[in-house]
Protein backbone atom coordinates (compact mmCIF):
# COMPACT_ATOMS: atom_id res chain seq x y z
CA UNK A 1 0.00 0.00 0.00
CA UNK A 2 2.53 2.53 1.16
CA UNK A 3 4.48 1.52 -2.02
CA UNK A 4 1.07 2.66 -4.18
CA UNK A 5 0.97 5.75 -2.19
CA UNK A 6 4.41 6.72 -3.28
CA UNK A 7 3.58 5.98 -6.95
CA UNK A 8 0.02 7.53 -7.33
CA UNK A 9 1.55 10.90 -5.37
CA UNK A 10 4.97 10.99 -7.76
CA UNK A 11 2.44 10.98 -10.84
CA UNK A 12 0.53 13.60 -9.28
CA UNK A 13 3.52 15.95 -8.69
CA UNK A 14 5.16 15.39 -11.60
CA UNK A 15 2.27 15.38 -13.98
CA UNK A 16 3.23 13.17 -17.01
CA UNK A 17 6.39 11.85 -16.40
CA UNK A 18 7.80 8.73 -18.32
CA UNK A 19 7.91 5.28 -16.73
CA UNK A 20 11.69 5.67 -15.72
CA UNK A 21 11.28 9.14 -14.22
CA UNK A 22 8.53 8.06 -12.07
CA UNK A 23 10.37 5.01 -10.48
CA UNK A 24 13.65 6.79 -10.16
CA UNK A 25 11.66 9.69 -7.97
CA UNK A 26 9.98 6.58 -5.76
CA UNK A 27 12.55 4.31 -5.52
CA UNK A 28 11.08 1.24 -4.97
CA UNK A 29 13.56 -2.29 -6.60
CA UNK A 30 10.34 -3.88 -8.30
CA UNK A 31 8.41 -0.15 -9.68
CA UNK A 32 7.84 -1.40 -12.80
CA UNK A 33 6.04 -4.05 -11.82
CA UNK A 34 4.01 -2.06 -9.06
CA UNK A 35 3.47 0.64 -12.08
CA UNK A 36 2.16 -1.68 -14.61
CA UNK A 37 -0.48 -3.27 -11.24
CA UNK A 38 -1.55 0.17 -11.03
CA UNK A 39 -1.88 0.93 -14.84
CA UNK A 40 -4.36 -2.50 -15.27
CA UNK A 41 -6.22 -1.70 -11.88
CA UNK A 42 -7.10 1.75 -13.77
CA UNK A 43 -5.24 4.05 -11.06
CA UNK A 44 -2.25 5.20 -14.22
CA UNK A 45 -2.88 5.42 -17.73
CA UNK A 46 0.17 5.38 -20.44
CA UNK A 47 -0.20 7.77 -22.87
CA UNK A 48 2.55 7.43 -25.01
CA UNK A 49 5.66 7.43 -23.44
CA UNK A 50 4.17 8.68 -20.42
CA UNK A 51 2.09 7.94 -17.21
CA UNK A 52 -0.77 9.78 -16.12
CA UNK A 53 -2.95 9.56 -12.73
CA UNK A 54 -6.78 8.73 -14.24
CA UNK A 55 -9.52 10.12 -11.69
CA UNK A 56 -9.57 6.42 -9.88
CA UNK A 57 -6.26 7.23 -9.04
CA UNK A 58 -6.46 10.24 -7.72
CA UNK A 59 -9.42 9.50 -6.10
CA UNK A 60 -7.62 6.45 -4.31
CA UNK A 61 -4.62 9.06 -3.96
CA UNK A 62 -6.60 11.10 -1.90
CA UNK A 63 -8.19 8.15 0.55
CA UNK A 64 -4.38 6.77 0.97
CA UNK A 65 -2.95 10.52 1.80
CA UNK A 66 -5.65 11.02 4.09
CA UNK A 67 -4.78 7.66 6.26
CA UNK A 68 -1.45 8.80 6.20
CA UNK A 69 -1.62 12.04 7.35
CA UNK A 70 -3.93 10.85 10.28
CA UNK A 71 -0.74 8.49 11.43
CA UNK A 72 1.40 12.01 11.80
CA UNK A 73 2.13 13.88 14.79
CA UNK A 74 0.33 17.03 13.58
CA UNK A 75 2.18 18.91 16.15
CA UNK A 76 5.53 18.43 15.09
CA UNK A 77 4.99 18.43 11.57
CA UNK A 78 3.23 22.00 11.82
CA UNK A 79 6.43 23.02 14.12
CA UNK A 80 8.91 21.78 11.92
CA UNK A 81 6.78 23.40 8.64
CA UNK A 82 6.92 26.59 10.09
CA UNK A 83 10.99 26.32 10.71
CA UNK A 84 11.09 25.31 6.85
CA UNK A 85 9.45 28.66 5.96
CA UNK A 86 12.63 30.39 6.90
CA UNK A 87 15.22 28.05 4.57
CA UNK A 88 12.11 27.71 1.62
CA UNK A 89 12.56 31.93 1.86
CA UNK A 90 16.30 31.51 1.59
CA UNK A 91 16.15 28.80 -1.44
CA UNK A 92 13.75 31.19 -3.35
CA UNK A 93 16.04 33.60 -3.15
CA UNK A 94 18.64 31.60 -4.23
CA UNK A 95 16.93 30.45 -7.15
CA UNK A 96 16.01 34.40 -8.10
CA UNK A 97 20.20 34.68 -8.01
CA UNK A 98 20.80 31.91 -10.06
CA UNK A 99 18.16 33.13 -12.63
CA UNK A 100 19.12 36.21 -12.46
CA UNK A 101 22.20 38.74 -11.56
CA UNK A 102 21.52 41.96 -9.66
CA UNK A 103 17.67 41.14 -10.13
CA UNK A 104 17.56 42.04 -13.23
CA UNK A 105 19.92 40.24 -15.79
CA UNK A 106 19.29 37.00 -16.87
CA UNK A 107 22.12 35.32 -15.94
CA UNK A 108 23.75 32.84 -19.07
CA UNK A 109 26.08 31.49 -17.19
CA UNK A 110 28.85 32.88 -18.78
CA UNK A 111 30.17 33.71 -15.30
CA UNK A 112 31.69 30.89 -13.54
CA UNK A 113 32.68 33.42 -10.76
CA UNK A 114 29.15 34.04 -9.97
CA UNK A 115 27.80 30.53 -10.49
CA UNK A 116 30.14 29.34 -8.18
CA UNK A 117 29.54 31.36 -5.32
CA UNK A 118 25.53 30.97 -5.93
CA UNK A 119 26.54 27.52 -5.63
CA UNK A 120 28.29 27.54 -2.88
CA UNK A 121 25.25 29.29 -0.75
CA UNK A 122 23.13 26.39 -2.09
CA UNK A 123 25.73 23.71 -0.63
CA UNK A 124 25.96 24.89 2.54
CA UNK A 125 21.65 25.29 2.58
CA UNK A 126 21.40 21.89 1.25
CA UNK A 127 23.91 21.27 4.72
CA UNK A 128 21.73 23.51 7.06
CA UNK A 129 18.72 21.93 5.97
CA UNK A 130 19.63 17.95 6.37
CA UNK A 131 18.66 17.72 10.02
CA UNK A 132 15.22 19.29 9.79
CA UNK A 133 14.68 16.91 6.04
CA UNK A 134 15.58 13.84 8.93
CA UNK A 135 13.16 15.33 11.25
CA UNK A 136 10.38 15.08 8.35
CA UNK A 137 11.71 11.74 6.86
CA UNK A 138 11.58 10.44 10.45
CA UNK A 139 7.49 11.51 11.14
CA UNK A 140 6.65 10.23 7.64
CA UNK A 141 9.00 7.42 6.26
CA UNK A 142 7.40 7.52 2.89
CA UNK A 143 9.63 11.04 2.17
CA UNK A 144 12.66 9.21 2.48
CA UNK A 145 13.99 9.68 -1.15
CA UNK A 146 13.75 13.22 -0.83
CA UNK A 147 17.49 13.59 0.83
CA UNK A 148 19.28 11.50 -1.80
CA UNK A 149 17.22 13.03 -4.97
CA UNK A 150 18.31 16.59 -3.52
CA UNK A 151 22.02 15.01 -2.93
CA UNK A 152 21.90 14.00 -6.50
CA UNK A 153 20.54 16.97 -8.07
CA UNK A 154 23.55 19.34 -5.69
CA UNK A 155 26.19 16.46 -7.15
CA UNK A 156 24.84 17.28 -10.73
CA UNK A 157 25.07 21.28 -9.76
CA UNK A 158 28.58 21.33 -8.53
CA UNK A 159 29.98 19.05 -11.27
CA UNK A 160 29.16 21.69 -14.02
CA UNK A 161 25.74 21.29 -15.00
CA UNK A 162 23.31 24.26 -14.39
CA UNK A 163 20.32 22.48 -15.45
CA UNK A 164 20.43 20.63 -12.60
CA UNK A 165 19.53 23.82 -10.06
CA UNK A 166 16.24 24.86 -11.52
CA UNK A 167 15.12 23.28 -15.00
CA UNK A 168 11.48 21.71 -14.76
CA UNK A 169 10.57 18.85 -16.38
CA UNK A 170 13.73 16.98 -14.54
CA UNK A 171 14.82 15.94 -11.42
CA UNK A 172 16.78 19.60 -10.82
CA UNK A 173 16.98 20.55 -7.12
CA UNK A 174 13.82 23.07 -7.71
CA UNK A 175 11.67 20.51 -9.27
CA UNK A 176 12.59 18.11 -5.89
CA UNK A 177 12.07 21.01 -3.33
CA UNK A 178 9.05 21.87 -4.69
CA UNK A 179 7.60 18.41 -4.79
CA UNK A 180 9.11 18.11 -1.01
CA UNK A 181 7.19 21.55 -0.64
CA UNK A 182 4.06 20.26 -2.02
CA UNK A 183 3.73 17.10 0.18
CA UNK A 184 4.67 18.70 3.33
CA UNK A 185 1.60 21.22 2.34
CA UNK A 186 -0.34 18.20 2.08
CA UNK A 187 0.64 16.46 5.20
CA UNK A 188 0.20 19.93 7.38
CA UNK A 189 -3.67 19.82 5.86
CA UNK A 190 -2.94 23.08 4.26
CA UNK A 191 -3.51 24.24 0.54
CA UNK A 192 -0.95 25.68 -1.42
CA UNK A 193 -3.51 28.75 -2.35
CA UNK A 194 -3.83 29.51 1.19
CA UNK A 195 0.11 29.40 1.41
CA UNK A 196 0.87 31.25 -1.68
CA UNK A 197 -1.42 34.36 -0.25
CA UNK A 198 0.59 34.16 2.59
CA UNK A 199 3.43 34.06 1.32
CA UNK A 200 5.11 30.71 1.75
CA UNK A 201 4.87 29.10 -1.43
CA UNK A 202 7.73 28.19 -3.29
């Protein structure tokens, strides 16, 4: 069940991925197998080259988020949210720098200079931040792939690659931090509307 849950909820988040994008963002040995289960039970749909959640899925999606969220210490999840709200400020920024030099210039990265110390302030965040990401993997297991995907996605930064900080569409360290974002709105029982107007959306 919990392996479903991980499954359905990467579809949802990343829309229409492909087959290997979805089971590299889960994790689980057998995924394809536990993919193509959920594909003939009507829960994914292939279209193309991708998967898609159909509205049994989602529907399903929402019954198995809801008995998860009632297993987590609402408390401590709401404490530890609100101490995210402080780095999520700080990443946003950093992704305005890396987009963009001064505020204004669209950065090409024709600078290595200024990559690298942009960079640099997102290594030592990803650092900060690994003992509150235990404190969330630790009240909800099923987020466990979040530190190594953002590990990854840093390793792919730092080795030259700038696509790897913000592009969408792949496993960049935006595109994970806003998926990490996303289901820690979920498990709070907030909405990201409510969070954008005040402010703490990424």
């Amino acid at each position: 069940m919990s392996q479903d849950l991980r499954i359905l909820q990467a579809a949802r988040l990343k829309g229409r991925p492909t087959e290997s994008d979805l089971i590299a963002a889960v994790g689980p040995a057998d995924g394809a197998a536990a993919v193509q289960t959920l594909v003939a039970a009507g829960e994914l749909d292939r279209v193309g080259a991708r998967i898609e959640l159909t509205a049994a899925g989602r529907s399903r999606l929402d019954t198995l988020l809801a008995a998860e969220r009632a297993t987590v210490d609402q408390e401590r999840l709401r404490q530890h949210y609100l101490e995210f709200g402080a780095v999520n400020t700080e990443f946003k920024q950093l992704v305005t720098d890396w987009q963009l030099i001064d505020g204004e210039q669209p950065n090409d990265h024709t600078d290595p200079e200024y990559d690298a110390r942009v960079v640099a302030r997102l290594a030592a965040l990803h650092e900060r931040f690994a003992p509150l990401l235990e404190a969330f993997t630790g009240l909800v297991p099923r987020l466990e792939t979040y530190p190594g995907r953002l590990t990854a996605a840093l390793a792919r930064v730092r080795s030259g690659d700038p696509a790897w900080f913000a592009r969408p569409l792949i496993d960049s360290y935006h595109t994970v931090w806003f998926e990490l974002h996303e289901e820690l709105i979920g498990l709070a029982g907030l909405s990201r509307v409510a969070e954008a107007a005040a402010g703490r959306a990424e």
